[in-house]
Protein backbone atom coordinates (compact mmCIF):
# COMPACT_ATOMS: atom_id res chain seq x y z
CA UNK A 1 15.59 -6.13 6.69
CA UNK A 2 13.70 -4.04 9.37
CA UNK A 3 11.07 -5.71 11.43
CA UNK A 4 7.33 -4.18 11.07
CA UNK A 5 7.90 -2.29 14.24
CA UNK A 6 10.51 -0.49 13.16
CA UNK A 7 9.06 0.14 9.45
CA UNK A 8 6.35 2.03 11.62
CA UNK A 9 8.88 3.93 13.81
CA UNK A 10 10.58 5.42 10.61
CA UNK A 11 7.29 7.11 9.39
CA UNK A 12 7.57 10.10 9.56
CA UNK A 13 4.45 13.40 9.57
CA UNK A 14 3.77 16.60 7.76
CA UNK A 15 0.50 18.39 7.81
CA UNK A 16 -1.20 19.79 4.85
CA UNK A 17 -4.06 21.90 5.30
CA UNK A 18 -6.02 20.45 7.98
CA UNK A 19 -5.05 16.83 7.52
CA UNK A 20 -1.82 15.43 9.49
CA UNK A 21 -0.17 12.86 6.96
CA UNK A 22 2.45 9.89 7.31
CA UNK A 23 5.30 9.84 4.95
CA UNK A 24 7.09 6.04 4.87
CA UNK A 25 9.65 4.62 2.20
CA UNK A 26 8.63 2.89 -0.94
CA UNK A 27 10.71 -0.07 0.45
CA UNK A 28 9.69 0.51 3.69
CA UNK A 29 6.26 0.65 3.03
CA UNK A 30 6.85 -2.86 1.45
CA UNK A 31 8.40 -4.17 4.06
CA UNK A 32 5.50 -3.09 6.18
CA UNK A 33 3.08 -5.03 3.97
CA UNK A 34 5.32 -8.43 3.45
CA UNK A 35 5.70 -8.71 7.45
CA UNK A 36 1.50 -8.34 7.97
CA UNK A 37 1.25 -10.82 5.33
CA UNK A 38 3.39 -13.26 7.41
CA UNK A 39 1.52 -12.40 10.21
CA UNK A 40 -1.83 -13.29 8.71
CA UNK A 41 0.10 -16.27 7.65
CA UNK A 42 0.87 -17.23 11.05
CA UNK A 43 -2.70 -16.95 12.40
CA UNK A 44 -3.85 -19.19 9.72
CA UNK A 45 -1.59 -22.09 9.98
CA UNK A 46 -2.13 -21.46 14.00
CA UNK A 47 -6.13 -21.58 13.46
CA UNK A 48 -5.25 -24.88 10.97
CA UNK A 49 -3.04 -26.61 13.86
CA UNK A 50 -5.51 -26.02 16.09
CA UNK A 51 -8.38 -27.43 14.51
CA UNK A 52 -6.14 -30.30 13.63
CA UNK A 53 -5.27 -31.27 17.14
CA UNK A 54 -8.74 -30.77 18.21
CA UNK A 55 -9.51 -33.27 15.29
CA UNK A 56 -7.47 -35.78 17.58
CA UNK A 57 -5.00 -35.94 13.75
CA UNK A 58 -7.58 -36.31 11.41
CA UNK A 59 -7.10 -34.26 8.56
CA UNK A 60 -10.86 -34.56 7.09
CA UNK A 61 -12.28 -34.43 10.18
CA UNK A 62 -10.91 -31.02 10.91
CA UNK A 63 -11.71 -29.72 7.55
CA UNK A 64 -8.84 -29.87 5.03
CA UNK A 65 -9.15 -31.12 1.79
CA UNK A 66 -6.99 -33.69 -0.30
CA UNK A 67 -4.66 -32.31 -2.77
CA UNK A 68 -5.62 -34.25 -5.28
CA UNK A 69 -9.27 -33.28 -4.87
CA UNK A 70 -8.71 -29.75 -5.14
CA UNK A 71 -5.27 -28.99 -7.49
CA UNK A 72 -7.55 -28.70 -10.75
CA UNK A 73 -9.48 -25.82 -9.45
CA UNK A 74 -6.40 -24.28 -8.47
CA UNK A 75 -4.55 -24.27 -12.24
């Protein structure tokens, strides 16, 4: 699987008209989107560890919710 960098170094350019236009795999282009997903991902649980550990460990106190207080809404 190619990294997100190189997803965006196989794009590739035609022009049509006035507008200049990126061409990129299907699969690539998937590939692209799965990876800034992850990324997001990673700044979350990031922003949620570090709220945590400014919480001195205490889950309620830096904001998370119980499981079991919140699985119904979720089904």
């Amino acid at each position: 699987m190619q990294t997100g960098l190189e997803v965006l170094q196989s794009v590739q350019f035609v022009t049509a008209g006035e507008k200049r236009l990126a061409i990129i795999d299907g699969d690539e282009w998937e590939a692209l989107v799965a990876w800034l997903e992850d990324l997001e991902d990673t700044h979350i649980a990031r922003q949620a560890h570090g709220a945590l550990q400014a919480a001195g460990g205490d889950r309620g106190r830096a904001g998370w919710l119980k499981w079991d207080d919140v699985k119904e809404d979720l089904a």
